[in-house]
Protein backbone atom coordinates (compact mmCIF):
# COMPACT_ATOMS: atom_id res chain seq x y z
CA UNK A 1 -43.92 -0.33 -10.32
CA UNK A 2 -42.34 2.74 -8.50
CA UNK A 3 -41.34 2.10 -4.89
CA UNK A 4 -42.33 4.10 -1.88
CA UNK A 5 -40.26 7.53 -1.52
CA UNK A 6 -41.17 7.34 2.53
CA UNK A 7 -39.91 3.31 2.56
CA UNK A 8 -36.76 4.06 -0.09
CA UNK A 9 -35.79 7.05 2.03
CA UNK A 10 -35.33 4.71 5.70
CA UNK A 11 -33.98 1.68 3.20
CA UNK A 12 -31.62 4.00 2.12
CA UNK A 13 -30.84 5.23 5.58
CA UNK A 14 -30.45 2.14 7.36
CA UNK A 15 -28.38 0.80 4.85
CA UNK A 16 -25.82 3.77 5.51
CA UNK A 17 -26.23 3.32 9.14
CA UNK A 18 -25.29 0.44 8.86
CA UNK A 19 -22.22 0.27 6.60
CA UNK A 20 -21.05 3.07 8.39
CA UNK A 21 -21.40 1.10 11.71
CA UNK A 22 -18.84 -1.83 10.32
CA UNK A 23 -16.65 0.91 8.44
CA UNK A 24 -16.26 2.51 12.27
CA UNK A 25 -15.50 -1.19 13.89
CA UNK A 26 -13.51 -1.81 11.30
CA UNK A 27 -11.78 1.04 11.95
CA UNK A 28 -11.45 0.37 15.58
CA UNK A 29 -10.65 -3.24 15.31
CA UNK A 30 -8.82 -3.61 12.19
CA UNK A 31 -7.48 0.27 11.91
CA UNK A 32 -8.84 0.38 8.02
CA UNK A 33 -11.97 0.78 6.13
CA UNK A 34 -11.96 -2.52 3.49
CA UNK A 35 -16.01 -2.37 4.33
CA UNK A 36 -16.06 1.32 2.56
CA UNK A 37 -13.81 0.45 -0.28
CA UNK A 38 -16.08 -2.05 -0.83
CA UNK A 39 -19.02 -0.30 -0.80
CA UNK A 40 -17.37 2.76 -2.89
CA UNK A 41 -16.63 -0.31 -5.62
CA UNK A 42 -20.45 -1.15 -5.51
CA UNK A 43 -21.55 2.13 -5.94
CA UNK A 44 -19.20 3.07 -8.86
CA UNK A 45 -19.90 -0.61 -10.37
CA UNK A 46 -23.65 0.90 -10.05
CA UNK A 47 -22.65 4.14 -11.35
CA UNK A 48 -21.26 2.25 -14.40
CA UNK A 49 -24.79 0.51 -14.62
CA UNK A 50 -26.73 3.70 -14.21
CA UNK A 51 -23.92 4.60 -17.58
CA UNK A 52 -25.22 1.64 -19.11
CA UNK A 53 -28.85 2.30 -18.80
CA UNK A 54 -28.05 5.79 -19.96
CA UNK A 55 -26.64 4.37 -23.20
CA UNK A 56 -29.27 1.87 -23.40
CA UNK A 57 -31.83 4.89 -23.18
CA UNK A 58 -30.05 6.57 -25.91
CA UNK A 59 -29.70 3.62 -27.89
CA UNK A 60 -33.32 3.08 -27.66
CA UNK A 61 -34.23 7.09 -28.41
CA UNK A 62 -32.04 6.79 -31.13
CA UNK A 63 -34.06 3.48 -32.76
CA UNK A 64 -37.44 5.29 -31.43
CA UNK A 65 -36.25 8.44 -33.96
CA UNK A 66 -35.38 5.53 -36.54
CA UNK A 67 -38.43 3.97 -36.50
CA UNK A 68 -40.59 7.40 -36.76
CA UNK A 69 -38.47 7.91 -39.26
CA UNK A 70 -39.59 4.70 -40.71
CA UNK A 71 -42.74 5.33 -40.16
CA UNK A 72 -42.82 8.82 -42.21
CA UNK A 73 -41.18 7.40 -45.06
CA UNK A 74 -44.16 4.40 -44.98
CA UNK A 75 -46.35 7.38 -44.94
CA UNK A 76 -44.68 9.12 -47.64
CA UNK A 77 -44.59 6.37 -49.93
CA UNK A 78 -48.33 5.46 -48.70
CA UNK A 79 -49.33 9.01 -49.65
CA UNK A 80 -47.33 8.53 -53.06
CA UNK A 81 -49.23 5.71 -54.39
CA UNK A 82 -52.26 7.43 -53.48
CA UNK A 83 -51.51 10.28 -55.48
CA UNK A 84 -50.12 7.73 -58.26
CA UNK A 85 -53.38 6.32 -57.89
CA UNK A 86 -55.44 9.12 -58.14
CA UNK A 87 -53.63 10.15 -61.24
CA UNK A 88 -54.36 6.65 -62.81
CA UNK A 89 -58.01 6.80 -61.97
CA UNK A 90 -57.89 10.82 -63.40
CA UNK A 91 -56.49 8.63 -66.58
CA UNK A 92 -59.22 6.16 -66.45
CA UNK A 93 -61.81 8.78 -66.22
CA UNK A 94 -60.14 10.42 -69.56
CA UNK A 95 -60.36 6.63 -70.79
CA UNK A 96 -64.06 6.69 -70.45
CA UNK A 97 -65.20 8.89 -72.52
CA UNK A 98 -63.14 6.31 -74.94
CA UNK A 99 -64.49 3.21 -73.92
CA UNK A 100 -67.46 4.06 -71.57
CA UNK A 101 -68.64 0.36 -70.87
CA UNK A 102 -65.40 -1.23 -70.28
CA UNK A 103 -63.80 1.43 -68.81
CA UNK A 104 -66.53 1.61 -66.33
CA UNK A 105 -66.31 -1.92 -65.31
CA UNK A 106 -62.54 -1.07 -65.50
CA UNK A 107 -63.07 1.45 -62.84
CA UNK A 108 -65.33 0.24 -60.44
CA UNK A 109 -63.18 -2.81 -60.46
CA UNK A 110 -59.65 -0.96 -60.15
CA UNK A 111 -61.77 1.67 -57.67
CA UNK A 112 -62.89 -1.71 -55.26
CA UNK A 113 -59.42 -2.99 -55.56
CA UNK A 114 -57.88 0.31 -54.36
CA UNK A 115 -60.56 0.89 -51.61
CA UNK A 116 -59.28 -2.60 -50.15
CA UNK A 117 -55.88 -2.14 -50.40
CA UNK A 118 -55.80 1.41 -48.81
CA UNK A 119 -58.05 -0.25 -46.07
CA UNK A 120 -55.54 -2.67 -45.58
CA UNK A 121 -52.46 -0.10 -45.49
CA UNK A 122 -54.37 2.12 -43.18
CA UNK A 123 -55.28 -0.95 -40.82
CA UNK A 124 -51.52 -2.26 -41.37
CA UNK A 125 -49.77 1.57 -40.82
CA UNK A 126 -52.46 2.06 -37.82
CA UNK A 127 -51.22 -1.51 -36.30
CA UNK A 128 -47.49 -0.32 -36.56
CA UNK A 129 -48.09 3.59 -35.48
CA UNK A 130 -49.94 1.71 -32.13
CA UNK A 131 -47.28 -0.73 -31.40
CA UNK A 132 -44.59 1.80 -31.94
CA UNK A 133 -46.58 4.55 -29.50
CA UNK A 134 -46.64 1.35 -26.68
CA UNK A 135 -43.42 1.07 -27.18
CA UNK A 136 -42.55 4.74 -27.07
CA UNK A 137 -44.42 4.91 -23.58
CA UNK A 138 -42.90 1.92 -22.30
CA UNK A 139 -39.27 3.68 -23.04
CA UNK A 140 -40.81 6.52 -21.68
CA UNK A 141 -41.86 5.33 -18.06
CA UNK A 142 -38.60 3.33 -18.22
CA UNK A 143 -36.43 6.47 -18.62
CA UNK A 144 -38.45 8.28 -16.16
CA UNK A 145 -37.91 5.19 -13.61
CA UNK A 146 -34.31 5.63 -14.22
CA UNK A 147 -33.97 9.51 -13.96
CA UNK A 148 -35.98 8.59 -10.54
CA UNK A 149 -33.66 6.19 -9.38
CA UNK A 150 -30.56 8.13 -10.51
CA UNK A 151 -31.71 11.53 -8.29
CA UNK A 152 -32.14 9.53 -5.22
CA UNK A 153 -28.60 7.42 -5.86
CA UNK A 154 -27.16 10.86 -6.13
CA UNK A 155 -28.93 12.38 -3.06
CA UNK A 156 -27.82 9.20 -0.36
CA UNK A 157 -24.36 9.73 -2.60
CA UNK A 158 -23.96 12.98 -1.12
CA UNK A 159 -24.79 12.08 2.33
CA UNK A 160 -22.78 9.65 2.46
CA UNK A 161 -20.08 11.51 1.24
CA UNK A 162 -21.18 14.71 3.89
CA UNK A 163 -21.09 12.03 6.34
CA UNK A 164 -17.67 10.65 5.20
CA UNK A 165 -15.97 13.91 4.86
CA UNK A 166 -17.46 14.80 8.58
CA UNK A 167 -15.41 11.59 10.03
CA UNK A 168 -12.76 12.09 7.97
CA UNK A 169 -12.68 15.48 9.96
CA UNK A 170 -12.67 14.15 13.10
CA UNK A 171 -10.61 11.43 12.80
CA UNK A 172 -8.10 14.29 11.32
CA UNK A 173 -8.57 16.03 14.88
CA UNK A 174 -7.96 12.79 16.78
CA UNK A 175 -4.87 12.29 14.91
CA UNK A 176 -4.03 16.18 15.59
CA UNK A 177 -4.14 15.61 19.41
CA UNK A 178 -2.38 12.45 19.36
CA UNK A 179 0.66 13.81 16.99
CA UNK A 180 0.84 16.95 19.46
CA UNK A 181 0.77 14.35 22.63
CA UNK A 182 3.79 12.35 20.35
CA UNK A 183 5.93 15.44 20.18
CA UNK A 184 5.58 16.07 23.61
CA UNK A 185 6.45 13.09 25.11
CA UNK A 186 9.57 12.99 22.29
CA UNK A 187 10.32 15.99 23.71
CA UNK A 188 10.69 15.02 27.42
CA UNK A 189 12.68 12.20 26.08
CA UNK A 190 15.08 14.11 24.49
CA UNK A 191 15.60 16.42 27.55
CA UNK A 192 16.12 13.14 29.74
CA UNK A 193 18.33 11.68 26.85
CA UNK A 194 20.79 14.84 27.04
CA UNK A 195 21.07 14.70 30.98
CA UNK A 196 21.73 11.36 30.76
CA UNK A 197 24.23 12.09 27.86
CA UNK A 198 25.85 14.61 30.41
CA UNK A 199 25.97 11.85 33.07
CA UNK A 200 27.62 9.52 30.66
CA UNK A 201 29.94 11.97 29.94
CA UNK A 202 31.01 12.75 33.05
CA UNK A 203 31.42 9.57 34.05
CA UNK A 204 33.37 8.47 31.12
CA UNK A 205 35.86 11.44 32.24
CA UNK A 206 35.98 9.90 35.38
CA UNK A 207 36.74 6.59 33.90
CA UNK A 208 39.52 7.99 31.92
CA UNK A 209 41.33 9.97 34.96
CA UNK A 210 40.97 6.15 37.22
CA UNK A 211 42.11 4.52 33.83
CA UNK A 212 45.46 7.08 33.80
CA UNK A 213 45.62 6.44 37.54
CA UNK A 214 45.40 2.41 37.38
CA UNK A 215 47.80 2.95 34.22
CA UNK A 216 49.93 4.56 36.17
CA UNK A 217 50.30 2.78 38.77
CA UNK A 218 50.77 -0.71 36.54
CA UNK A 219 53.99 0.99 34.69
CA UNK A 220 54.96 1.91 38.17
CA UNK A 221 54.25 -1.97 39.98
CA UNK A 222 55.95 -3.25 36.22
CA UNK A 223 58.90 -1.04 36.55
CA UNK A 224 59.29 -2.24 40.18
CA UNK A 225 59.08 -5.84 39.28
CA UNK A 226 61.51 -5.35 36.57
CA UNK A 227 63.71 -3.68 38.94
CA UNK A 228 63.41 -6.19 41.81
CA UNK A 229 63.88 -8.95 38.87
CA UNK A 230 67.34 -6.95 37.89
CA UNK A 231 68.22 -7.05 41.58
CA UNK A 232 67.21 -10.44 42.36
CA UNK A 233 69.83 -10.99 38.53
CA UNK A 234 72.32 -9.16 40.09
CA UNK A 235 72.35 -10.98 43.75
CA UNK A 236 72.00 -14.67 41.77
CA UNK A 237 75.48 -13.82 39.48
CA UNK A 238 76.92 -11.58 42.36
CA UNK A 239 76.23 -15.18 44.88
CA UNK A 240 77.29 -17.16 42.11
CA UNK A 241 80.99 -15.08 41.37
CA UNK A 242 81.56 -15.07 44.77
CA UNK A 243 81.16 -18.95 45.19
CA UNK A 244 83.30 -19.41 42.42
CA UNK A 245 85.68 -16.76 43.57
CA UNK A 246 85.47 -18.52 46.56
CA UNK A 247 86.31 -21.97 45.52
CA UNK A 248 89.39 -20.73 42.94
CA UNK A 249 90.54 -19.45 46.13
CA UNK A 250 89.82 -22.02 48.17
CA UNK A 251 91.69 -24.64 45.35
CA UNK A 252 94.35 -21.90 44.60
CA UNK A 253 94.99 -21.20 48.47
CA UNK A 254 95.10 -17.77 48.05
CA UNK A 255 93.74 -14.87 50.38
CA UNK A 256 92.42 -16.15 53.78
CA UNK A 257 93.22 -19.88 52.57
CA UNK A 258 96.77 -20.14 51.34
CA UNK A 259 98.17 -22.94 53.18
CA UNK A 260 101.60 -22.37 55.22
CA UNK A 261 104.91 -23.88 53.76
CA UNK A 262 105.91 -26.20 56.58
CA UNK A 263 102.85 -28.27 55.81
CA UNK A 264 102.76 -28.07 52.43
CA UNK A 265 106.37 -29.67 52.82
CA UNK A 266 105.74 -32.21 55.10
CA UNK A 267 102.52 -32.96 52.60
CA UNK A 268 104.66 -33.07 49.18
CA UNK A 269 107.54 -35.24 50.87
CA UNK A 270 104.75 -37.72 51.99
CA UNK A 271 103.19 -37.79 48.75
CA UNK A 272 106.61 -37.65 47.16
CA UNK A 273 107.66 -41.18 48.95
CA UNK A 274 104.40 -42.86 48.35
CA UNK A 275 103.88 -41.56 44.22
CA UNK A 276 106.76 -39.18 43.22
CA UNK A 277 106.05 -35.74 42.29
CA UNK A 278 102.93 -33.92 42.02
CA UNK A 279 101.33 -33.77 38.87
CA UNK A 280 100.65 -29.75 38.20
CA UNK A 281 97.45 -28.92 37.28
């Protein structure tokens, strides 16, 4: 039963309306087209079947030719006996002249038998040359369903594809616009990078000239410390030579300190009575 070109026609449209309505919220949801890829695997999976129809059809030609082919040689060898027959009742008629009453018996029987059997290979040939013609119409209608169904696969192919190659386009366009936006914007980047490159710059030059500066000025405060330390060196030994220049005087009695000889008499002779003599040091 063929379907209704009018009712195939919107089935076939609002199926594409709406695969392409997930493939585009796919697309805007998911950025990808899985639904498509999908449906491009069903339809090649159906192209495969239309193949296998195809070589079914063939197939079935092909066994079609076989069994006319059959059929001829059934014919043939049909025709063949016939003729084998006619030349064995041509024999039989050249028998009668032999034996006239038994041949004539002979030949009405062998003439009834033959009747009846060509009856029955004509009704049995007529039986298979009908059942192979059904069959032959069947494949017929069958192939011309197919070639039907295979035009209008190809046609909603083709718009889908038109269709497919016209978003394709767009979507090219979009990305286009977007790319040009991208280089743009990189662009304005860059330019604020390389200012702020030349800011970074000059400011590291700046650092470097306070870096001297402070550098400076840290050899100069350390070369002041270690001078002040030298001095502060010098002061400690120079206080601590004069103490002991000081007391080596003081104990010697030299300089400002010697000691005058009347008391240093008067000193030893009182020491003298009391412990004898001084002990030198």
């Amino acid at each position: 039963m063929s379907l209704d070109p009018l009712w195939y026609v919107l089935f076939c449209r609002a199926t594409l309306e709406a695969i392409l309505q997930k493939t585009l919220e796919e697309l805007k949801l998911k950025k990808s087209f899985k639904t498509l890829v999908k449906v491009s695997e069903l339809e090649v999976q159906q192209q495969n079947e239309e193949a296998e129809l195809i070589s079914a059809e063939e197939r079935n030609v092909k066994e079609t030719n076989k069994l006319h082919n059959i059929l001829e040689g059934d014919l043939k060898k049909g025709m063949d006996k016939m003729n084998k027959k006619s030349d064995t009742i041509a024999w039989l008629k050249d028998e009668i002249h032999d034996t006239l009453f038994m041949n004539d018996l002979k030949f009405k029987y062998i003439s009834k038998w033959e009747r009846a059997r060509e009856e029955q290979n004509g009704a049995r040939l007529s039986h298979s040359e009908k059942r192979l013609q059904d069959r032959l119409i069947d494949l017929q209608d069958s192939t011309d369903m197919e070639l039907r169904s295979h035009v209008e696969i190809e046609m909603y192919l083709k718009q889908a594809i038109t269709n497919l190659e016209a978003e394709i386009e767009r979507w090219m366009e979009k990305y286009n616009t977007e790319l040009e936006d991208r280089e743009t914007e990189l662009q304005n980047l860059q330019a604020k990078r390389a200012m702020k490159y030349k800011e970074l710059q000059a400011l590291a030059s700046l650092y470097q000239e306070r870096q001297k500066e402070i550098d400076a000025y840290l050899a100069y405060k350390e070369k002041q410390a270690a001078k002040a330390a030298h001095e502060a060196f010098l002061y400690r030994m120079a206080t601590i030579i004069q103490a002991w220049w000081r007391g080596t005087m003081v104990r010697r009695g030299l300089g400002p300190y010697k000691k005058s000889k009347r008391g240093k008499d008067k000193k030893g002779k009182g020491k003298g009575g009391k412990g004898g003599p001084k002990k030198k040091i």
